[in-house]
N, C-alpha and C. Protein backbone atom coordinates (compact mmCIF):
# COMPACT_ATOMS: atom_id res chain seq x y z
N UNK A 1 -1.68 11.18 -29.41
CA UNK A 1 -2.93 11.24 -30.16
C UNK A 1 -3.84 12.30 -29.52
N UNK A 2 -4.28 13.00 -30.04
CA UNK A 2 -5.46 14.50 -29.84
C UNK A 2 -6.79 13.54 -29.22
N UNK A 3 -6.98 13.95 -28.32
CA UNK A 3 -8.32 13.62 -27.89
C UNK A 3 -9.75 14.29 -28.14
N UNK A 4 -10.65 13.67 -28.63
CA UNK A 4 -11.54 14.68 -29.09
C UNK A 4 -12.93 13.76 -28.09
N UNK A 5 -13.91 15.06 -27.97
CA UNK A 5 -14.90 14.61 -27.16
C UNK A 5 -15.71 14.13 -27.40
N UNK A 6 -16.21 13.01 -26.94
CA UNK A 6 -17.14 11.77 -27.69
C UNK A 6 -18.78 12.75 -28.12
N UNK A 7 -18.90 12.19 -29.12
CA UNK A 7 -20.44 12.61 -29.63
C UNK A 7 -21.43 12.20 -29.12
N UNK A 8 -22.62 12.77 -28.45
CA UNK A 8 -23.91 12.48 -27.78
C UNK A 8 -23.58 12.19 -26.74
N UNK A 9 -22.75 12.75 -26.00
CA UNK A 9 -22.12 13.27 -24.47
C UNK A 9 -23.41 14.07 -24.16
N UNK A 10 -24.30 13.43 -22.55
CA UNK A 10 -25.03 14.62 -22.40
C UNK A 10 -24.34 15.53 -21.40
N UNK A 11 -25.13 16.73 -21.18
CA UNK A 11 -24.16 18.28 -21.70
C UNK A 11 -23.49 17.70 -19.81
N UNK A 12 -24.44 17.49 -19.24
CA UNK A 12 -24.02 17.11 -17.86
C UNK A 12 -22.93 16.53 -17.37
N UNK A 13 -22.39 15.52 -18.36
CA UNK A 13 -21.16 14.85 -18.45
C UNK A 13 -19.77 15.35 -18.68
N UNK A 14 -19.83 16.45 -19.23
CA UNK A 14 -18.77 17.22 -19.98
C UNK A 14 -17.86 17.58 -18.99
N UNK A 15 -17.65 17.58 -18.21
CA UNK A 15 -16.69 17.85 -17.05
C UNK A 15 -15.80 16.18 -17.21
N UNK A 16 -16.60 15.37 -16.86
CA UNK A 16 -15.60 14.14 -16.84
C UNK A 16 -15.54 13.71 -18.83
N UNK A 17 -15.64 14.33 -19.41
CA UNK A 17 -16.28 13.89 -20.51
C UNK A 17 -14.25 12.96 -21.13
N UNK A 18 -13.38 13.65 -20.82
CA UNK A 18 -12.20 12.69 -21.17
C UNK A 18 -11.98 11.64 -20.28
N UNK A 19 -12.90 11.30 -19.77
CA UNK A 19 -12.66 9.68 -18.89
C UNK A 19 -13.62 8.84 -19.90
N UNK A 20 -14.71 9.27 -20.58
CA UNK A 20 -15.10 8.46 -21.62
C UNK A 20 -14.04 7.52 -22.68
N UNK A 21 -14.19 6.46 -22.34
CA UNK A 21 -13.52 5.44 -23.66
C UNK A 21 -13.09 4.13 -22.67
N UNK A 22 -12.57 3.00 -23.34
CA UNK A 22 -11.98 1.82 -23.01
C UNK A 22 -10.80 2.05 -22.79
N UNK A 23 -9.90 1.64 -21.77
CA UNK A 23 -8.63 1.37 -21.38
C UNK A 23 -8.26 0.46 -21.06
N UNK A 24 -6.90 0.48 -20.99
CA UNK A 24 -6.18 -0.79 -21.01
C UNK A 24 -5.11 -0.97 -20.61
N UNK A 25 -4.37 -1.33 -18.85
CA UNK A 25 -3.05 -1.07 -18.51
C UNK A 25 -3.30 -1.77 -17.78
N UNK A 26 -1.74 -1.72 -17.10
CA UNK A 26 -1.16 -1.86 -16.15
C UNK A 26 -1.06 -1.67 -14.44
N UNK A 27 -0.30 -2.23 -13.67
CA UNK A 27 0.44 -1.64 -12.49
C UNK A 27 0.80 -2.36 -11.42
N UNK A 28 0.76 -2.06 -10.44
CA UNK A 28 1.00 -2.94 -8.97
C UNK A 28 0.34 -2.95 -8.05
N UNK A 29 0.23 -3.97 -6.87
CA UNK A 29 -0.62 -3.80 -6.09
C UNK A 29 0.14 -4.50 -4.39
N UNK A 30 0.19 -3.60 -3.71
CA UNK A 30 0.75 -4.56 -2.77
C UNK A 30 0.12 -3.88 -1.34
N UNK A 31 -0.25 -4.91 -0.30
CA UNK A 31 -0.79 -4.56 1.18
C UNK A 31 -0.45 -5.24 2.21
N UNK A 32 -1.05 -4.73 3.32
CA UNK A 32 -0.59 -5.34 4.70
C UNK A 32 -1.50 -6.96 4.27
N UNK A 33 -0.73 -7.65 4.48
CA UNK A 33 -0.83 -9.11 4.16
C UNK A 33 -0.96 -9.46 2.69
N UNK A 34 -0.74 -8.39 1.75
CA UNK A 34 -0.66 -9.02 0.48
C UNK A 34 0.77 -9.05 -0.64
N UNK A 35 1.52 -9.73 -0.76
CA UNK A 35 2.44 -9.91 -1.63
C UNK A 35 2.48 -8.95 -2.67
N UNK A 36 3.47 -7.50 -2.96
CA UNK A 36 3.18 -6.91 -4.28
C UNK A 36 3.43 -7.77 -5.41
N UNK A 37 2.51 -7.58 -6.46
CA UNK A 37 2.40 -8.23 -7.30
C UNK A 37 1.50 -7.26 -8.36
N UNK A 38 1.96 -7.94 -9.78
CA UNK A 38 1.68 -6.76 -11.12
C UNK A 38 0.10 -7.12 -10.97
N UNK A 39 -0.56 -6.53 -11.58
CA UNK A 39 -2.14 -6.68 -12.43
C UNK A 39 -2.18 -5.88 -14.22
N UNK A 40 -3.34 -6.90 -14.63
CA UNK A 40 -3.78 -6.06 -15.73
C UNK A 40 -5.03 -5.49 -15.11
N UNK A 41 -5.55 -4.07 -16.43
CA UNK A 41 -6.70 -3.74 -15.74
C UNK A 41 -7.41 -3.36 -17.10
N UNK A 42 -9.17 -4.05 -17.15
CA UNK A 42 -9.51 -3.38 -18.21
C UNK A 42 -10.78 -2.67 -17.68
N UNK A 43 -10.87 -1.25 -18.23
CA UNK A 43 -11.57 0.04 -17.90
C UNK A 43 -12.30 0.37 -18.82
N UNK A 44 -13.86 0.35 -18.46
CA UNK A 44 -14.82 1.09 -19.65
C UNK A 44 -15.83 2.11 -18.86
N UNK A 45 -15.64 3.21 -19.46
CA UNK A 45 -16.42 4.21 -19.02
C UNK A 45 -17.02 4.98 -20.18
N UNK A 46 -18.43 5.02 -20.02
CA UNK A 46 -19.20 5.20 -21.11
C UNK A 46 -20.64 6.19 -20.23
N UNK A 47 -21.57 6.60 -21.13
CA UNK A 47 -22.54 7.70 -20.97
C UNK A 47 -23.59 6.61 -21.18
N UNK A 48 -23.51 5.57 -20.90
CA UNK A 48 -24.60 4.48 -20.90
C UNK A 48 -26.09 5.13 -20.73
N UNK A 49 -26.67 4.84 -22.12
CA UNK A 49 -28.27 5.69 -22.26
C UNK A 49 -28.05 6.74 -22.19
N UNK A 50 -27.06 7.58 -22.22
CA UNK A 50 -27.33 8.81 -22.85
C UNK A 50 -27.61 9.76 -21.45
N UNK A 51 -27.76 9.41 -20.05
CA UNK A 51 -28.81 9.82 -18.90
C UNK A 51 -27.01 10.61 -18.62
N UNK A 52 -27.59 11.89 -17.68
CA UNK A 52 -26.68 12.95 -16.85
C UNK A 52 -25.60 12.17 -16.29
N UNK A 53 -24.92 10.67 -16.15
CA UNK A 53 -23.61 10.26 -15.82
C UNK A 53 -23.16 9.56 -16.68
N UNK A 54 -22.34 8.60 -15.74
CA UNK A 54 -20.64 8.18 -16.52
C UNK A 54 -21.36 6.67 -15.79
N UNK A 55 -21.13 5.68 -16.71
CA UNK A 55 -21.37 4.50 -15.96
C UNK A 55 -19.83 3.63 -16.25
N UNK A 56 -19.39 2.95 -15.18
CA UNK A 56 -17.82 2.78 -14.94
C UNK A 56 -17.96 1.02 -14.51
N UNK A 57 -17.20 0.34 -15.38
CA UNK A 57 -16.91 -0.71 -15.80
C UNK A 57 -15.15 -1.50 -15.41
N UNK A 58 -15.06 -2.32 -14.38
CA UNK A 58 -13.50 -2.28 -14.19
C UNK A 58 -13.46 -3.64 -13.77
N UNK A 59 -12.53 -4.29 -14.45
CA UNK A 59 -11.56 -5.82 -14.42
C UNK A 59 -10.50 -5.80 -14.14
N UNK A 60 -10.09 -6.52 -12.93
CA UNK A 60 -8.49 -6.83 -12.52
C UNK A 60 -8.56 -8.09 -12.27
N UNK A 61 -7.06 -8.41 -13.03
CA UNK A 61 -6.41 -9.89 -13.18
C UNK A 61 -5.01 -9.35 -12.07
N UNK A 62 -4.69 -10.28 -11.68
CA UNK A 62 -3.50 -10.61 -11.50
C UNK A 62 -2.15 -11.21 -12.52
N UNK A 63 -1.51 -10.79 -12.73
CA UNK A 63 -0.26 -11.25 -14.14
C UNK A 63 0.48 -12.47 -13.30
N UNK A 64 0.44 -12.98 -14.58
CA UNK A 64 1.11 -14.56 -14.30
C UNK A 64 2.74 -14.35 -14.28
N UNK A 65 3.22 -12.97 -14.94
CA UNK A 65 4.28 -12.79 -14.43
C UNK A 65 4.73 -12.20 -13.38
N UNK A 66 5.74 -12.32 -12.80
CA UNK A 66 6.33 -11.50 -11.41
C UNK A 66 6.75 -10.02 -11.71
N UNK A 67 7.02 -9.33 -10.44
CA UNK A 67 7.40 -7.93 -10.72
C UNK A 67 8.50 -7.70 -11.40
N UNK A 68 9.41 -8.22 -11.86
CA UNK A 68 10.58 -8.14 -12.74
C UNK A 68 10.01 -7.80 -14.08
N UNK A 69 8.82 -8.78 -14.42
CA UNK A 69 8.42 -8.15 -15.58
C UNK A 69 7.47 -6.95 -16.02
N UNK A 70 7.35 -6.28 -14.87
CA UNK A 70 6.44 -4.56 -14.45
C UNK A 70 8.54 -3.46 -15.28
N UNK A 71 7.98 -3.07 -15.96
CA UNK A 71 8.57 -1.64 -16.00
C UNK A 71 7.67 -0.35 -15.94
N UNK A 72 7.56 -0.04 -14.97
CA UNK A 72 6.57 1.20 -14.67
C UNK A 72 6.67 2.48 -15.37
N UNK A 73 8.11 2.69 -16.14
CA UNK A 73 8.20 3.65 -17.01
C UNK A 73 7.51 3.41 -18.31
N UNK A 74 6.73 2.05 -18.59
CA UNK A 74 6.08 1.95 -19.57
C UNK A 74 4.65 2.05 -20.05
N UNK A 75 4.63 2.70 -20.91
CA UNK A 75 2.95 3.27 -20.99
C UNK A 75 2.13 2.06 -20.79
N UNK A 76 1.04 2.15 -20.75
CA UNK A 76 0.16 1.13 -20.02
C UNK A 76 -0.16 -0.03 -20.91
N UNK A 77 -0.49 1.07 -22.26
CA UNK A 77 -1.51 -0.33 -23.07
C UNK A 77 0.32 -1.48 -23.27
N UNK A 78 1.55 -0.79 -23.28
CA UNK A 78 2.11 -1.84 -23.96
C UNK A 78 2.50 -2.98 -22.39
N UNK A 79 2.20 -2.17 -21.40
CA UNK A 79 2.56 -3.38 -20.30
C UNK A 79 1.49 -4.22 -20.28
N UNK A 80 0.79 -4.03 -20.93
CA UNK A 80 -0.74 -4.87 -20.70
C UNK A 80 -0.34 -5.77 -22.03
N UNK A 81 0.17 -5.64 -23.15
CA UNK A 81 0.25 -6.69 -24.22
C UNK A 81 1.41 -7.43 -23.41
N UNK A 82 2.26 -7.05 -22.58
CA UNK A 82 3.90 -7.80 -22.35
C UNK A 82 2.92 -8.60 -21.29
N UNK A 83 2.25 -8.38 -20.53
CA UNK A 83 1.79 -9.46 -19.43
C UNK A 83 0.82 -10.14 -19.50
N UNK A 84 0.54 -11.91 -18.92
CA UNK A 84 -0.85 -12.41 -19.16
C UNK A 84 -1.60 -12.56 -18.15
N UNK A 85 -3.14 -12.30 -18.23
CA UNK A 85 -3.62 -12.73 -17.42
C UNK A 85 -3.77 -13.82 -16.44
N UNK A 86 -3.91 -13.94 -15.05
CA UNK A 86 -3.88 -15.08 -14.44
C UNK A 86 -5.57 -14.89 -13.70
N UNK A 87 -5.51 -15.23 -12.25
CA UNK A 87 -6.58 -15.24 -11.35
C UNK A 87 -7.18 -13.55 -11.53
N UNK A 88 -8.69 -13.58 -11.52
CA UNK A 88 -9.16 -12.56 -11.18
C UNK A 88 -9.07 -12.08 -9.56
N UNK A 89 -8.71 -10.39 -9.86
CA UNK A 89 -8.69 -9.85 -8.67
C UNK A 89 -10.07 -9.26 -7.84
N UNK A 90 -10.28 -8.06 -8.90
CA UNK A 90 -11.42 -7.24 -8.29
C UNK A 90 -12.32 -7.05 -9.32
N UNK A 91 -13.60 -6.53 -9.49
CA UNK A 91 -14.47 -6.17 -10.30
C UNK A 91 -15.18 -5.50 -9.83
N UNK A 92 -15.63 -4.21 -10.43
CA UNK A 92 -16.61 -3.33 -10.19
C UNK A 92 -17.51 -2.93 -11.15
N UNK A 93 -18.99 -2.27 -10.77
CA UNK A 93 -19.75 -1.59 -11.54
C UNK A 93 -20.23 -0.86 -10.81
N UNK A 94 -20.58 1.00 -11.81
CA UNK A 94 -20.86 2.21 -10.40
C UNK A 94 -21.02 2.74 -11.83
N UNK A 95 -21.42 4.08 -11.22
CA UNK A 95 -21.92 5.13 -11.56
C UNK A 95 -21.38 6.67 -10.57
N UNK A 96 -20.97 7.43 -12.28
CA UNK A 96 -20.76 8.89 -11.52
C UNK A 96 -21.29 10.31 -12.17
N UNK A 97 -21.74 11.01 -11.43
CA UNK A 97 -22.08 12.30 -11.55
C UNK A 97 -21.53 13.37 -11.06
N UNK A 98 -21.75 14.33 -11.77
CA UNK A 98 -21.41 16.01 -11.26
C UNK A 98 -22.69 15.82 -10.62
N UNK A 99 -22.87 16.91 -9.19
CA UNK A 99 -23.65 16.96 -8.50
C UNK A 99 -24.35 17.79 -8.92
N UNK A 100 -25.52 17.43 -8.80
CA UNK A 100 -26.64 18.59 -10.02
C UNK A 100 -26.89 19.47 -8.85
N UNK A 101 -26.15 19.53 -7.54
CA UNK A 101 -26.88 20.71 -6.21
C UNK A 101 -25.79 21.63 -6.53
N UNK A 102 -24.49 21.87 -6.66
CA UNK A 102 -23.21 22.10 -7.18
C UNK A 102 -23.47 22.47 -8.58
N UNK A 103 -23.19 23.57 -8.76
CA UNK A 103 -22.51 24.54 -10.02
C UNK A 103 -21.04 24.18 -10.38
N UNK A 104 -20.46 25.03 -11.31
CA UNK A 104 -19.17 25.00 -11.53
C UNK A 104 -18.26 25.62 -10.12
N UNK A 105 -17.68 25.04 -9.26
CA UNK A 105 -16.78 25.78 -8.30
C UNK A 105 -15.67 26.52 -8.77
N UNK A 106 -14.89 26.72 -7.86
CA UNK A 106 -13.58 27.86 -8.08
C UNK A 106 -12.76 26.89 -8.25
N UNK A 107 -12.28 27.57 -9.60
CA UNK A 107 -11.13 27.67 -10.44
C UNK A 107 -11.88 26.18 -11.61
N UNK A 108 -12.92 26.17 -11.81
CA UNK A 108 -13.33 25.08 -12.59
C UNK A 108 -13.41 23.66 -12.12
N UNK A 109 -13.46 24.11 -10.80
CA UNK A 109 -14.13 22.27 -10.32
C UNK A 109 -15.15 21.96 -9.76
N UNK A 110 -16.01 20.63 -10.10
CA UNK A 110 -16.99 20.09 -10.05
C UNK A 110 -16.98 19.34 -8.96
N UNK A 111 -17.92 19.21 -8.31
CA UNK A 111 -18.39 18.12 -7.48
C UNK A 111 -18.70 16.94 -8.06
N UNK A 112 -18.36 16.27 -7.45
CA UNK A 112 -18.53 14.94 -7.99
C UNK A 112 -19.56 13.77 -7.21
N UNK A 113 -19.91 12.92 -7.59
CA UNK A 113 -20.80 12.09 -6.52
C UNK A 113 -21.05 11.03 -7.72
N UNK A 114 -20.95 9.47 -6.78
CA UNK A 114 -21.04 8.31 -7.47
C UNK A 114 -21.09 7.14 -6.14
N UNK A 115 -21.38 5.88 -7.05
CA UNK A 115 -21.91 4.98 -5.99
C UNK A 115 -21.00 3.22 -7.01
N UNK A 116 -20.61 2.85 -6.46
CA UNK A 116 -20.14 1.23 -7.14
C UNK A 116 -20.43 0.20 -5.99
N UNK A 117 -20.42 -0.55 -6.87
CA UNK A 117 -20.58 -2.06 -6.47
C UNK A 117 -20.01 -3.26 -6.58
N UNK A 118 -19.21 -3.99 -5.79
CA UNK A 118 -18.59 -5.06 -5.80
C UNK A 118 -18.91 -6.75 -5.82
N UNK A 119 -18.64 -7.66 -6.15
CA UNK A 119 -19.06 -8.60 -5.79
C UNK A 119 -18.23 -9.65 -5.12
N UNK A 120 -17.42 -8.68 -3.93
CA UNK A 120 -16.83 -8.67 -2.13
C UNK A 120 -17.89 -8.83 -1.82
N UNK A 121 -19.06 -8.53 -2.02
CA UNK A 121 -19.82 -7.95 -1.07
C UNK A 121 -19.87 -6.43 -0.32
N UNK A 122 -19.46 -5.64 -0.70
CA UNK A 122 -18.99 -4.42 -0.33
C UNK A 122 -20.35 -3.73 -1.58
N UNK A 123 -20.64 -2.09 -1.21
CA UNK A 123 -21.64 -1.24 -2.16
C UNK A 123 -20.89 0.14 -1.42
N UNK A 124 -20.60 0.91 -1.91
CA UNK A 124 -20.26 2.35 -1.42
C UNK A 124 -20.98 3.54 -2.41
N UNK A 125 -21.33 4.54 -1.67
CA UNK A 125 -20.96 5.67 -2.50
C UNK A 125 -19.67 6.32 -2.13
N UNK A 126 -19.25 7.28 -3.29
CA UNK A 126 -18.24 8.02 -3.28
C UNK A 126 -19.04 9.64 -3.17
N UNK A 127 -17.82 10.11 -3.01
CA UNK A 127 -17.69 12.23 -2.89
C UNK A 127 -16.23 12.81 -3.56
N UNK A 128 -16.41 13.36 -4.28
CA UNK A 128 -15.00 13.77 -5.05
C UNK A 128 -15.40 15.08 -5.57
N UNK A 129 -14.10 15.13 -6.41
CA UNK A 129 -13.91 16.81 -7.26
C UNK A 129 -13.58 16.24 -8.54
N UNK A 130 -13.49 16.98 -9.72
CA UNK A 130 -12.84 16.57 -11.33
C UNK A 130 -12.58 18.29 -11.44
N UNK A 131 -11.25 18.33 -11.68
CA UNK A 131 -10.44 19.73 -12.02
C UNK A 131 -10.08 19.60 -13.44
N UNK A 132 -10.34 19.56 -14.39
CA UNK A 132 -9.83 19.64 -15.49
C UNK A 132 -9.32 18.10 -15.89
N UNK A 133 -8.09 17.91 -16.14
CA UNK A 133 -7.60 16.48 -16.10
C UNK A 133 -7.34 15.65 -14.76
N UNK A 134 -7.43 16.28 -13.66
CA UNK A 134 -7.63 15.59 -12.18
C UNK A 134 -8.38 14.74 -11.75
N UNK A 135 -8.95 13.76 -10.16
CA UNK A 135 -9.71 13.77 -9.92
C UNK A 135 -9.37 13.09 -8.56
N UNK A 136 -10.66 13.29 -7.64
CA UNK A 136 -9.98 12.55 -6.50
C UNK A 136 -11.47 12.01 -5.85
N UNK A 137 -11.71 10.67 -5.17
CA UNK A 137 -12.70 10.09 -4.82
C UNK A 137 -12.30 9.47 -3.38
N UNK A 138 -13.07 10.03 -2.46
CA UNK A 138 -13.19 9.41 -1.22
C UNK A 138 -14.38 8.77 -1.06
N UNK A 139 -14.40 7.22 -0.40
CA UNK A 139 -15.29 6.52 0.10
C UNK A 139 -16.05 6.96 0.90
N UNK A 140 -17.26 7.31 0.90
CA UNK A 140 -18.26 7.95 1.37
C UNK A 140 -19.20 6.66 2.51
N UNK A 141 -20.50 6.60 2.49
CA UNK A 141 -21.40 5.50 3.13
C UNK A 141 -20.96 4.11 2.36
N UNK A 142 -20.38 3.28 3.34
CA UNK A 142 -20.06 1.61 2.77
C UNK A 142 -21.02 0.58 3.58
N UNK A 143 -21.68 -0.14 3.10
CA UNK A 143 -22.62 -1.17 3.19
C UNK A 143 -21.50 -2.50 2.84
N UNK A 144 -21.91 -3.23 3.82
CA UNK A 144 -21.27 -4.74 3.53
C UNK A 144 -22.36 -6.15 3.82
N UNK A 145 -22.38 -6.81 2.96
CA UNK A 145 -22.51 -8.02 3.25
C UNK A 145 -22.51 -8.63 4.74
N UNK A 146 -23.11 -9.58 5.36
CA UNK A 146 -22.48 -10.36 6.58
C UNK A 146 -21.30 -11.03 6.40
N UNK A 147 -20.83 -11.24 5.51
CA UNK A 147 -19.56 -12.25 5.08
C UNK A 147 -18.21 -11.49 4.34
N UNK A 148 -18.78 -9.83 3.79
CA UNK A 148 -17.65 -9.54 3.04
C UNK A 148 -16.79 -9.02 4.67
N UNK A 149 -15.30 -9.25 3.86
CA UNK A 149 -14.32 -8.76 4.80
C UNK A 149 -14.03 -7.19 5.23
N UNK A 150 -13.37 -6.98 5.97
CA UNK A 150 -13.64 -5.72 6.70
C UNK A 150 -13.10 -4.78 5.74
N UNK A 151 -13.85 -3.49 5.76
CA UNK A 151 -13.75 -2.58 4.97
C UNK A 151 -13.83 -0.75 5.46
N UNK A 152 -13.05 0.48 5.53
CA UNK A 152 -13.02 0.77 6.42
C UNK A 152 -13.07 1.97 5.60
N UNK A 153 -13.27 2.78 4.21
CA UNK A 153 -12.47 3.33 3.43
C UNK A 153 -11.42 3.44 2.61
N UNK A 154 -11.63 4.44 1.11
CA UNK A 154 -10.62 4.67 0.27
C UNK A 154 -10.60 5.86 -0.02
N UNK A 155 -9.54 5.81 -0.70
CA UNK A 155 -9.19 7.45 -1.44
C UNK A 155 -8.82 6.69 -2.75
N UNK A 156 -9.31 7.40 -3.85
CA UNK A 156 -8.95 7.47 -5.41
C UNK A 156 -8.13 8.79 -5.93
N UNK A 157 -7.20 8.57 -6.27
CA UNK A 157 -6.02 10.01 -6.97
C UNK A 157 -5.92 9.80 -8.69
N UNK A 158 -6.06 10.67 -9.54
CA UNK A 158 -5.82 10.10 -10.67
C UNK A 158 -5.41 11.24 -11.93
N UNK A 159 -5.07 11.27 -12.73
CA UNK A 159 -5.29 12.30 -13.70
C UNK A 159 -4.98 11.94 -15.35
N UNK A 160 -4.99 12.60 -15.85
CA UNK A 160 -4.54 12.50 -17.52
C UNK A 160 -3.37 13.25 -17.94
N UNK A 161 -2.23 12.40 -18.10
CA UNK A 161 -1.15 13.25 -18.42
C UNK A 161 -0.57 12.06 -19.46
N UNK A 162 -0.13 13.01 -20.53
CA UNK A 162 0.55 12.47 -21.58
C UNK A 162 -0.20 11.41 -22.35
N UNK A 163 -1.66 11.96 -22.43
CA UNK A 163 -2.21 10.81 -23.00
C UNK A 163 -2.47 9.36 -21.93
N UNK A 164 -2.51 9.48 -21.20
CA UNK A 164 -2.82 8.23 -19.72
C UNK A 164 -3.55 8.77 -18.95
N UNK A 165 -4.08 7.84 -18.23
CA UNK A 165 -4.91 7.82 -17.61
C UNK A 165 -4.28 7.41 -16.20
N UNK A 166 -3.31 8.36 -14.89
CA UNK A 166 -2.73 7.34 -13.94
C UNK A 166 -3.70 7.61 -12.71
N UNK A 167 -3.59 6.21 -12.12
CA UNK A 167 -4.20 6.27 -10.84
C UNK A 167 -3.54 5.42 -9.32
N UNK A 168 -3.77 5.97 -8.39
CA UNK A 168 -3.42 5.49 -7.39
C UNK A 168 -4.49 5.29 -6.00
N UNK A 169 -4.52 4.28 -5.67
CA UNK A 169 -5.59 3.70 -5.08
C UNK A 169 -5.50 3.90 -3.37
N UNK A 170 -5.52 4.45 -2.12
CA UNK A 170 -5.30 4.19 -0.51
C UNK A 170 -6.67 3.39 -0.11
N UNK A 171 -6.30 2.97 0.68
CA UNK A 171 -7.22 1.55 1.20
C UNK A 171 -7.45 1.33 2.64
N UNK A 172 -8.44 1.63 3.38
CA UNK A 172 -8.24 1.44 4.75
C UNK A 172 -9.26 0.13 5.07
N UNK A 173 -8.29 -1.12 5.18
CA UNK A 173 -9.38 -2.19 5.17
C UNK A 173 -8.36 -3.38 6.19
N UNK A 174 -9.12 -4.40 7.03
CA UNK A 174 -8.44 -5.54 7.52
C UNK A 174 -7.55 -5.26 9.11
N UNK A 175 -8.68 -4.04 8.94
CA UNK A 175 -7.73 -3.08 10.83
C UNK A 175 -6.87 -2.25 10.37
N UNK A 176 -6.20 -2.17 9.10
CA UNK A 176 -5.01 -1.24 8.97
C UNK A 176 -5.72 0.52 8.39
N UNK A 177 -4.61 0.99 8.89
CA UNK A 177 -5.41 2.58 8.32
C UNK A 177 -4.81 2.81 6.61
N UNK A 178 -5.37 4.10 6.24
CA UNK A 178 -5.50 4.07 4.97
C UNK A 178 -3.67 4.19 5.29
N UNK A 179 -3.72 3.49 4.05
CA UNK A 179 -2.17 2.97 2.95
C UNK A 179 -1.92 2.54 1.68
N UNK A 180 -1.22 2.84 0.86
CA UNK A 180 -1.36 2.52 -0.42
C UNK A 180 -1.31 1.12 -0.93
N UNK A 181 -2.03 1.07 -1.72
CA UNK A 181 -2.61 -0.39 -2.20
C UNK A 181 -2.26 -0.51 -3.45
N UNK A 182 -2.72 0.22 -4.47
CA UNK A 182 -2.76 -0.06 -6.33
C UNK A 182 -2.38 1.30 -6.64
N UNK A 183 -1.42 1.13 -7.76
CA UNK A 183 -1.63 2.52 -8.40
C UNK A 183 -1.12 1.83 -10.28
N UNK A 184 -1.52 1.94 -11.19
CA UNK A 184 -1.61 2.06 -12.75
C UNK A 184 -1.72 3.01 -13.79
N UNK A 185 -1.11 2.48 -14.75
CA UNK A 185 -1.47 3.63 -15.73
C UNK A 185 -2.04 2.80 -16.90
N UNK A 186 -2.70 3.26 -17.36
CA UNK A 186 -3.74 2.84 -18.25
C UNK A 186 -3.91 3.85 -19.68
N UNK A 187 -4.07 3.71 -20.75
CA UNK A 187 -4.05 3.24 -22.31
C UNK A 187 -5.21 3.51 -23.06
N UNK A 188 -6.10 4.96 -23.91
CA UNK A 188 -7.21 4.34 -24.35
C UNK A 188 -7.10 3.17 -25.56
N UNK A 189 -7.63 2.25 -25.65
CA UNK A 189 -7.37 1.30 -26.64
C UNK A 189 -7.33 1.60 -27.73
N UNK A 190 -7.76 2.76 -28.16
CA UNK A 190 -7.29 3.15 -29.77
C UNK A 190 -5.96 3.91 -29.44
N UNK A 191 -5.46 3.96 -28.50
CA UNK A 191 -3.95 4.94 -28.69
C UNK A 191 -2.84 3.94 -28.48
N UNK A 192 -3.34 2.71 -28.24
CA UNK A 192 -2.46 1.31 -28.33
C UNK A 192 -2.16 1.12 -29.58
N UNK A 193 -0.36 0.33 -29.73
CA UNK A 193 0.01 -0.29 -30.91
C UNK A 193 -0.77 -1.52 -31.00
N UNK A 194 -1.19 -2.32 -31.40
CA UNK A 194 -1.30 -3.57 -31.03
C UNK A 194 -0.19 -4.73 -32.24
N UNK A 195 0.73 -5.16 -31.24
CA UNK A 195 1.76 -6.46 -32.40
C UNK A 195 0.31 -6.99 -33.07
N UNK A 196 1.42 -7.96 -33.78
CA UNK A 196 0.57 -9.45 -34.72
C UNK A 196 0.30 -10.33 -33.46
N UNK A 197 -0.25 -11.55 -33.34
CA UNK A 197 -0.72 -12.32 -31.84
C UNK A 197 0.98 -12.66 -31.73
N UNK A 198 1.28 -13.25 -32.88
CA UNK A 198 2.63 -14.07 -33.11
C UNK A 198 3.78 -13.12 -31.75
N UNK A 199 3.32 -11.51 -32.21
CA UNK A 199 4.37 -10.75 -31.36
C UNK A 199 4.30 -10.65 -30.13
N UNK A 200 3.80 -11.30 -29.57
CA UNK A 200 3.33 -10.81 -28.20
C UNK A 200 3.95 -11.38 -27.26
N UNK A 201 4.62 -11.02 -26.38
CA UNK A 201 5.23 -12.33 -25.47
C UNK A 201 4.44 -12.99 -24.80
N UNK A 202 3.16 -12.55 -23.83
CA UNK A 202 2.31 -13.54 -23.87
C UNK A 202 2.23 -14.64 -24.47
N UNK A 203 2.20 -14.37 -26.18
CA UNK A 203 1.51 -15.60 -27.05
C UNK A 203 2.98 -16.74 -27.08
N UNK A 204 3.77 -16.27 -26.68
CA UNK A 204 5.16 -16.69 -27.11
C UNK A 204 5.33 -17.95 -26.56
């Protein structure tokens, strides 16, 4: 499906302007003390009020099925209809910008700068680049709670290919150094089939 650029995008946005829309996928997640295991993930990134950023919206479940039922060669939105939700994992809300101190750099990349929020108890800003369909986000200043668990840094990798949205998550948290944690591919929800409920193995 042709992607076209959302209307009343302000002009500031236009660099990330194809991360605008709802998604909907897949992937895995596995760490030092955590069992790999699938997740769903649902993603909304929108120009909320219209103001110079991207305001970023993100839900992770854990799948009630096991990794047998992950085929990673499969586009996102349909691994997300094949699996059901179980326990919530993570949730975030943040905000991102092109850096209004930063021009266009060499070869067409932007600075990037954004800040999210967890309810770990964790608040970070981020520092990144957006190259065209690329992007990459390092954990910048992290604030914690007295109670959230230890947190040490991340790196975000991601891009748009073939119509997806893939990403891969490094994690430096719990004493261990950065190592890979999550990586998904994700679906805008209008480029999803969606079955009848009847079809769904979920519903099954």
């Amino acid at each position: 499906m042709v992607f076209t650029i959302p209307t009343n995008l302000a002009p500031e946005t236009y660099p990330m302007a194809w991360l605008v829309d709802t998604w909907h996928g897949a992937g895995v997640l596995s760490y030092e003390g955590v069992e790999a295991a699938p997740f769903l993930q649902e993603l909304r990134i929108d120009n909320d009020g219209g103001g110079p950023y991207l305001r970023v919206l993100s839900d992770i479940w854990l799948a009630n099925e096991g990794l047998d039922a992950v085929d990673q060669e499969m586009p996102g939105g349909l691994q997300y209809q094949r699996l059901s939700k179980g326990q919530v994992w993570s949730s975030l809300a943040g905000y991102l910008r092109v850096s209004p101190e930063h021009g266009e750099g060499k070869d067409g990349q932007y600075v990037l700068e954004g800040m999210v929020a967890q309810p770990t108890g964790h608040a970070m800003t981020l520092a990144g680049a957006i190259q065209g369909p690329r992007f990459q986000f390092l954990a910048d200043a992290i604030a914690a709670t007295p109670t959230a668990q230890r947190y040490e840094g991340g790196r975000v990798t991601g891009g748009y290919v073939e119509s997806e949205l893939f990403f891969a998550y490094e994690m430096a948290a719990f004493g261990s150094d950065l190592r890979d944690y999550m990586s998904a591919r994700l679906q805008r929800v209008g480029d999803v089939e969606w079955p009848e409920a009847s079809a769904s193995p979920a519903a099954e």
